[in-house]
C-alpha atoms as a PDB file:
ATOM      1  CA  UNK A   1       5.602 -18.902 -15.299  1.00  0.00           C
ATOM      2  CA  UNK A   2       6.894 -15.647 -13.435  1.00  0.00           C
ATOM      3  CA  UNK A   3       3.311 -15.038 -12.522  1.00  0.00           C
ATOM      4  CA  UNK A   4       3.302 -18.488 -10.945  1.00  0.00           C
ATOM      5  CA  UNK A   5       6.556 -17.746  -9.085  1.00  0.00           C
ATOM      6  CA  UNK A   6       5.662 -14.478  -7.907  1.00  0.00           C
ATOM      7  CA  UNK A   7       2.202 -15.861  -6.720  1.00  0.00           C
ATOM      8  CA  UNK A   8       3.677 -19.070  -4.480  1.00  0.00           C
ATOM      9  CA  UNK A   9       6.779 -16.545  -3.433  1.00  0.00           C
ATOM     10  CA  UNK A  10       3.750 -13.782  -1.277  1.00  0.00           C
ATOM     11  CA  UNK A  11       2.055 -17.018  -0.075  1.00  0.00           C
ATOM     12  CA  UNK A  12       5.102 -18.354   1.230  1.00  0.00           C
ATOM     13  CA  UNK A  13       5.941 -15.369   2.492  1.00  0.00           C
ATOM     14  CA  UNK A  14       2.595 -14.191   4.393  1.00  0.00           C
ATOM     15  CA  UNK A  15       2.233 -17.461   5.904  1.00  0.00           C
ATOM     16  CA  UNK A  16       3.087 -15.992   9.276  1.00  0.00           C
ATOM     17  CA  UNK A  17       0.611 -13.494   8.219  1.00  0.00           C
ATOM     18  CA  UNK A  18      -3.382 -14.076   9.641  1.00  0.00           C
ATOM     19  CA  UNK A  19      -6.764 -12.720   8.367  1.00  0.00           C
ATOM     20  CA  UNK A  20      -7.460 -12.825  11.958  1.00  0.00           C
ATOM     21  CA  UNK A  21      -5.039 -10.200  12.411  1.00  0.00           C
ATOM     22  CA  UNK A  22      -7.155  -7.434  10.240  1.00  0.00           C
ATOM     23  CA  UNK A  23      -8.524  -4.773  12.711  1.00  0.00           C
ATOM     24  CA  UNK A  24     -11.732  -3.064  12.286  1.00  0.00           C
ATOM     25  CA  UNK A  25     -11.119  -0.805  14.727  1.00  0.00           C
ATOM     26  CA  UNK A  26      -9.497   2.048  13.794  1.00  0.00           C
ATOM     27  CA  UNK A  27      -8.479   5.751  12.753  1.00  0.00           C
ATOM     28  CA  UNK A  28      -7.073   7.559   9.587  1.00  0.00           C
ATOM     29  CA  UNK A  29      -6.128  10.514   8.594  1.00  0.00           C
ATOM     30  CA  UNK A  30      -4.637  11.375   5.206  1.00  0.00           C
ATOM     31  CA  UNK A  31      -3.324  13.564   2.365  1.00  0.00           C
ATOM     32  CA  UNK A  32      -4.175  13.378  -1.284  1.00  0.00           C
ATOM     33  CA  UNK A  33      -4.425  14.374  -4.888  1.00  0.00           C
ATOM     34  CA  UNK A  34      -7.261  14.310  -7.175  1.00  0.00           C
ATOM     35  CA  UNK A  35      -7.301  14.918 -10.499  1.00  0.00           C
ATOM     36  CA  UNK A  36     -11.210  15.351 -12.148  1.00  0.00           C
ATOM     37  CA  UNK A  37     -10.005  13.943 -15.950  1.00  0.00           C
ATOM     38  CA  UNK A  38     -12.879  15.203 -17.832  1.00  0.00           C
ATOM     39  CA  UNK A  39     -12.298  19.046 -17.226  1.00  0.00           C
ATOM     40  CA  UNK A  40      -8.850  18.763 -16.590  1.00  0.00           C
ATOM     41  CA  UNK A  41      -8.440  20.254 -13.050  1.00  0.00           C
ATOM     42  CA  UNK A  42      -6.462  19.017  -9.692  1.00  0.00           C
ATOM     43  CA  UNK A  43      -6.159  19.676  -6.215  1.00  0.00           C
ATOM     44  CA  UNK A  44      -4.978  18.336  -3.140  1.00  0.00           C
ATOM     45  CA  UNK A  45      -7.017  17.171  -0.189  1.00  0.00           C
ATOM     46  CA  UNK A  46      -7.024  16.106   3.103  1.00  0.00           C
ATOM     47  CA  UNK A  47      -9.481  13.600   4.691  1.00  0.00           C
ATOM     48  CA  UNK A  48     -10.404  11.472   8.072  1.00  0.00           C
ATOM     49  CA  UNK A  49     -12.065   8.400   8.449  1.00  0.00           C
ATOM     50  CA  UNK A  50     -12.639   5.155  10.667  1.00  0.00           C
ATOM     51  CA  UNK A  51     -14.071   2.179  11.178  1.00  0.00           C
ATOM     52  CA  UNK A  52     -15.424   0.718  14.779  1.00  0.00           C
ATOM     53  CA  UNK A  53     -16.316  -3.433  14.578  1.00  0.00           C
ATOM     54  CA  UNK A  54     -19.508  -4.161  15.911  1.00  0.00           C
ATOM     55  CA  UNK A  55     -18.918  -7.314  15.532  1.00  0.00           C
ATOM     56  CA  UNK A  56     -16.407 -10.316  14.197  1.00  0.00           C
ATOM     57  CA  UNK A  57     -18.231 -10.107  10.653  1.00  0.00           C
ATOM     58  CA  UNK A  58     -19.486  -5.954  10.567  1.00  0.00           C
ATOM     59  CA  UNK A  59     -18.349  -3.137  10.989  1.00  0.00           C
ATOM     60  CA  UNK A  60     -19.636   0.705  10.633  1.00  0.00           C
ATOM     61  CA  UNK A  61     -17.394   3.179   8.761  1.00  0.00           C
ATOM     62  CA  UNK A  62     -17.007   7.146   7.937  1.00  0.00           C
ATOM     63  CA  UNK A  63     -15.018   9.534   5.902  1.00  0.00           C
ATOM     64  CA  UNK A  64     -14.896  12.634   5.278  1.00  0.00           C
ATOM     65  CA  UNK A  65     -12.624  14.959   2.762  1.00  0.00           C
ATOM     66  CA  UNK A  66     -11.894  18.294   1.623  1.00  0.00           C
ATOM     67  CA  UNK A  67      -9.699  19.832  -1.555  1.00  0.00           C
ATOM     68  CA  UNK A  68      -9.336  22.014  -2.865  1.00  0.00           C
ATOM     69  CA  UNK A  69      -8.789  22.089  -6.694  1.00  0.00           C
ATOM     70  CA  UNK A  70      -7.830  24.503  -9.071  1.00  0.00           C
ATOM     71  CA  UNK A  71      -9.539  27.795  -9.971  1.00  0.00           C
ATOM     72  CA  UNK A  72     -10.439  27.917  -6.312  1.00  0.00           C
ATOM     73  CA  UNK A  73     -12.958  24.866  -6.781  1.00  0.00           C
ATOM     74  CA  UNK A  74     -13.721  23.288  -3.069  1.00  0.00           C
ATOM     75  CA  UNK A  75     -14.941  20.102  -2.952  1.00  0.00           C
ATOM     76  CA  UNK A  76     -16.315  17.819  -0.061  1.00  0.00           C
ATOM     77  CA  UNK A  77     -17.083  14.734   0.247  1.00  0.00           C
ATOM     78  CA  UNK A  78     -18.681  12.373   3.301  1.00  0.00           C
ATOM     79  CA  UNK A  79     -19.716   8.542   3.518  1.00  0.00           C
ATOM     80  CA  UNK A  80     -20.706   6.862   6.364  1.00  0.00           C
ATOM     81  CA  UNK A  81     -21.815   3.224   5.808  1.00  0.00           C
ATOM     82  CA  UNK A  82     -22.119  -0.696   7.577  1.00  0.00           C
ATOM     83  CA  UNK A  83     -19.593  -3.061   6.047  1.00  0.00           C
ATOM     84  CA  UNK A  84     -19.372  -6.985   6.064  1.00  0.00           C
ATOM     85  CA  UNK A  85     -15.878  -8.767   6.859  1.00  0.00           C
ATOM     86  CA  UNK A  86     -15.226 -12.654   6.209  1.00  0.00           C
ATOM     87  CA  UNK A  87     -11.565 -14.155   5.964  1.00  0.00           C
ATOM     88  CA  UNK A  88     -11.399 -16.342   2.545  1.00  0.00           C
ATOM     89  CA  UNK A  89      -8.342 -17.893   3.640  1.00  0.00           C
ATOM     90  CA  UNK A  90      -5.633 -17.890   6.278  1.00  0.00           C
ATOM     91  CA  UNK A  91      -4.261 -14.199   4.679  1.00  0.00           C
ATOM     92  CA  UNK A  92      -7.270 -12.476   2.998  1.00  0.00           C
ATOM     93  CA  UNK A  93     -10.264 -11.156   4.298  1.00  0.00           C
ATOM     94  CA  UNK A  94     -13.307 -10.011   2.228  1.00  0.00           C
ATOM     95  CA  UNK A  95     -14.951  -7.087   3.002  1.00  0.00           C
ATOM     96  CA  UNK A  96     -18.407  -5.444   1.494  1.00  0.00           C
ATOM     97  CA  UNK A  97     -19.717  -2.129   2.019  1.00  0.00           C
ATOM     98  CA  UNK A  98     -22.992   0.040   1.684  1.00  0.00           C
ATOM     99  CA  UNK A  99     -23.056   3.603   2.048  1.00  0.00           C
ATOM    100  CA  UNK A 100     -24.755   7.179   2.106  1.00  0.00           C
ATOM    101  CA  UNK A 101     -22.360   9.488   0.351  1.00  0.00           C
ATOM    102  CA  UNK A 102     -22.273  13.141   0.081  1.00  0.00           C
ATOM    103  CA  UNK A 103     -20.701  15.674  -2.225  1.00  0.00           C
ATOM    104  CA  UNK A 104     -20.817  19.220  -2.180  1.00  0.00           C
ATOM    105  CA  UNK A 105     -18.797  21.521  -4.376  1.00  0.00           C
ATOM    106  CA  UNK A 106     -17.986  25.360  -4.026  1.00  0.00           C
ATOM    107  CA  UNK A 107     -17.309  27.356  -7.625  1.00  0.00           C
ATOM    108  CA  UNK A 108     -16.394  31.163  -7.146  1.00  0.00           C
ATOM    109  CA  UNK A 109     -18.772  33.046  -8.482  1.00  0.00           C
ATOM    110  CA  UNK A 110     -21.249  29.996  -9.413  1.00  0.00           C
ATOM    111  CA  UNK A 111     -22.329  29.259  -6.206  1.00  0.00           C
ATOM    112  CA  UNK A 112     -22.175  25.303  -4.679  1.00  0.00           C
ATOM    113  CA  UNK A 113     -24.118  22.224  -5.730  1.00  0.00           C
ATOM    114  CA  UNK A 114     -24.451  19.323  -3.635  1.00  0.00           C
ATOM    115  CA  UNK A 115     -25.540  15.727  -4.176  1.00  0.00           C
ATOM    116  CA  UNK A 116     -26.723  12.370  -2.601  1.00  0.00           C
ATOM    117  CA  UNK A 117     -26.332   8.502  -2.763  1.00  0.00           C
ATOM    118  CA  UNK A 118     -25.722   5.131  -2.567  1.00  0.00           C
ATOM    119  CA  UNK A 119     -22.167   3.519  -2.978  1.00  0.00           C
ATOM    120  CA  UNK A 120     -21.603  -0.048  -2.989  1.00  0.00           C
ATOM    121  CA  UNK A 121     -17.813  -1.637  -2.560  1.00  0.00           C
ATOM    122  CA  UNK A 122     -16.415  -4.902  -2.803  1.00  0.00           C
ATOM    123  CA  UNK A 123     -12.871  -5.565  -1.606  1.00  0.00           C
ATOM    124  CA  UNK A 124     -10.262  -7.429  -0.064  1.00  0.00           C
ATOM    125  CA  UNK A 125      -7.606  -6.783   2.535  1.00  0.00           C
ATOM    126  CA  UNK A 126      -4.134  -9.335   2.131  1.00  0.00           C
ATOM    127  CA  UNK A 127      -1.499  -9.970   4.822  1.00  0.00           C
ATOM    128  CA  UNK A 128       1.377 -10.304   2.609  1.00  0.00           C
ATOM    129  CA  UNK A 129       3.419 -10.399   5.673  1.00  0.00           C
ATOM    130  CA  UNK A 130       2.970  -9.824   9.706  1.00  0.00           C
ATOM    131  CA  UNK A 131       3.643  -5.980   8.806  1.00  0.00           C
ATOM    132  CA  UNK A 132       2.225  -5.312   4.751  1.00  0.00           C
ATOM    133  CA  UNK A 133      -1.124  -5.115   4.033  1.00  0.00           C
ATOM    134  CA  UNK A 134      -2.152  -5.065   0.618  1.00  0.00           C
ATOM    135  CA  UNK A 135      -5.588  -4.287   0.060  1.00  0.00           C
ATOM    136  CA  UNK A 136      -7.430  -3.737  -3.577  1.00  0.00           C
ATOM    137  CA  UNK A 137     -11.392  -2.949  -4.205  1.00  0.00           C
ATOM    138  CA  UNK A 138     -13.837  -1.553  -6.585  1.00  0.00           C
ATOM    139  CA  UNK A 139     -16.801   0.929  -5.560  1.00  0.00           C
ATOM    140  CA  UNK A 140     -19.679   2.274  -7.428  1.00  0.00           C
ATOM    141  CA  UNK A 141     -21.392   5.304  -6.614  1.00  0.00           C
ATOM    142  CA  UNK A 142     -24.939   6.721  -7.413  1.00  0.00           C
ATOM    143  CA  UNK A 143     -25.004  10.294  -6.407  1.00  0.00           C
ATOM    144  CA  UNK A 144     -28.550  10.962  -8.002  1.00  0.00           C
ATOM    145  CA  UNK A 145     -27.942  12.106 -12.077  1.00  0.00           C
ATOM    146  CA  UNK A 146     -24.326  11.030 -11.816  1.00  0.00           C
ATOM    147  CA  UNK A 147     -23.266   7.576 -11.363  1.00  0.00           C
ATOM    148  CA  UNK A 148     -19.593   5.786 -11.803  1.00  0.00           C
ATOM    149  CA  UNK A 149     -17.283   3.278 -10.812  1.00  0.00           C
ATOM    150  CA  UNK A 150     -13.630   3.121  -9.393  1.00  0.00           C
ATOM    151  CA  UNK A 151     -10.626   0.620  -8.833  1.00  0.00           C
ATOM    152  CA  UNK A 152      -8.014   1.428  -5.820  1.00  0.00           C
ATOM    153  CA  UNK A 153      -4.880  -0.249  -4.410  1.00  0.00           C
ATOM    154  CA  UNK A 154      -3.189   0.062  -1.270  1.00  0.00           C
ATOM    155  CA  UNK A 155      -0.557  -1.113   1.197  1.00  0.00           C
ATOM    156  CA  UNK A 156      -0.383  -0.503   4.364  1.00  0.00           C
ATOM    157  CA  UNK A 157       3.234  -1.128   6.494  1.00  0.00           C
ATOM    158  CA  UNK A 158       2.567  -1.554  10.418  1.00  0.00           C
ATOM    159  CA  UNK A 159       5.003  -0.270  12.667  1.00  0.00           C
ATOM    160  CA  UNK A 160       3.496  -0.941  15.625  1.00  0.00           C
ATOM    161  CA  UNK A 161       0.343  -2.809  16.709  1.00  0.00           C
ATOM    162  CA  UNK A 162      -1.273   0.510  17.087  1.00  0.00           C
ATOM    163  CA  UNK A 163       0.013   2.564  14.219  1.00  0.00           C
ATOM    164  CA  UNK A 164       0.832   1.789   9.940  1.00  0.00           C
ATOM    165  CA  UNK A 165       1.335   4.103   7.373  1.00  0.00           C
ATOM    166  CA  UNK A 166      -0.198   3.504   3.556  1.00  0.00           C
ATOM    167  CA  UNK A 167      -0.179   4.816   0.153  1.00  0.00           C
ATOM    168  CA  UNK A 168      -3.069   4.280  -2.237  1.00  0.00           C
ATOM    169  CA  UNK A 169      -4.485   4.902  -5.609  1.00  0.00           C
ATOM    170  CA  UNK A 170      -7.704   4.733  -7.228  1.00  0.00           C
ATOM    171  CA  UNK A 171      -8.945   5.003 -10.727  1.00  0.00           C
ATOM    172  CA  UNK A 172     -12.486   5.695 -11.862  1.00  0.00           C
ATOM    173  CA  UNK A 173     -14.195   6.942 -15.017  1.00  0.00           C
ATOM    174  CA  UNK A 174     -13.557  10.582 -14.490  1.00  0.00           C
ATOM    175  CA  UNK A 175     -11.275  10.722 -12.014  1.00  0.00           C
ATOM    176  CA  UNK A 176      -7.965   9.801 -10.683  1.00  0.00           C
ATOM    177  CA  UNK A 177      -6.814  10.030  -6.626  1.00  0.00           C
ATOM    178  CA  UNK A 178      -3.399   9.346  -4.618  1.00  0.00           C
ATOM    179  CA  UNK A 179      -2.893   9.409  -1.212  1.00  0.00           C
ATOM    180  CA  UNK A 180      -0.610   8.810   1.777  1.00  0.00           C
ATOM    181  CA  UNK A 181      -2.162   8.024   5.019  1.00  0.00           C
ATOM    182  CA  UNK A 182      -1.638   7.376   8.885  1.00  0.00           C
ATOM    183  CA  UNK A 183      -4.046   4.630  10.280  1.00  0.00           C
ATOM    184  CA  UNK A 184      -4.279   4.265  14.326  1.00  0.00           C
ATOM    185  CA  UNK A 185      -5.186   1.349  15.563  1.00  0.00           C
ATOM    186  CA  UNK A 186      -7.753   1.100  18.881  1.00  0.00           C
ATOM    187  CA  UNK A 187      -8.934  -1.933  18.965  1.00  0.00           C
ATOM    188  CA  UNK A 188      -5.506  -4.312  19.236  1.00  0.00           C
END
């Protein structure tokens, strides 16, 4: 029943809200925190990305990040993909993605490794109201002999047309991420 109420209470809520709304064009930069479960190390990072609309329905996108982790560990990562974009309903927009990612990491006195791939996302972007966004997805990513899935969360508060500023999580096999971001808007 609360479910219920809580459901009917966004959609009445974000019905000034419009998928049509959602921008494609855009810049962010960020901070972060990673945490690599399996061998129990951390670090913060710091990352850019974007996406330009080439059209109503696709867009291209990039990112690219660097942190540094404990023990002196540095690890980068870059994606640059084409994604597809269709509104579901009045407030939520699908979105798919396929991408070539890139990882490299730096161990003192090991040397670096690197590593290639594919990454696939599915997601969806929700405008709870004219300002909150609330977007959720899940990614998979083949980077040769490793291979794993994630789950993130966002929200994103607009305070302008051209500006919003977000917090996120995601959650994957072996590791766990937070971030807070600034996104600039171009294309609005």
């Amino acid at each position: 029943m609360r479910r219920t109420t809580l459901v009917l209470a966004l959609l009445a809520v974000s019905a000034t809200a419009s998928a049509s709304d959602f921008d494609y064009n855009y810049l962010t930069v960020g901070y972060g925190n990673t945490e690599l479960d399996d061998i129990n190390v951390d670090g913060d990072a710091i990352g850019i990305g974007g996406s330009y609309a080439l059209s109503n329905r696709y867009h291209v996108f990039a990112g690219y990040e660097m942190a540094d982790m404990d023990f002196d560990v540095e690890v980068t990562t870059m994606a640059v993909g084409l994604g597809f974009n269709t509104a579901v309903s009045p407030v939520v927009d699908l979105v798919t993605r396929v991408s070539y990612q890139y990882l490299e990491a730096e161990v003192p006195g090991f040397g670096s490794a690197d590593e290639s791939g594919l990454g696939l996302g599915l997601g969806m972007r929700f405008a709870a109201t004219e300002q909150l966004e609330l977007d959720a997805g899940i990614d998979y990513v083949d980077l040769g002999d490793s291979d794993g899935t994630s789950f993130g969360i966002a929200g994103l508060y607009s305070f302008t047309n051209a500006f919003a500023l977000g917090l996120g999580g995601s959650w994957g096999d072996d590791a766990s991420a937070y971030s807070v971001s600034g996104r600039f808007y171009f294309g609005k």
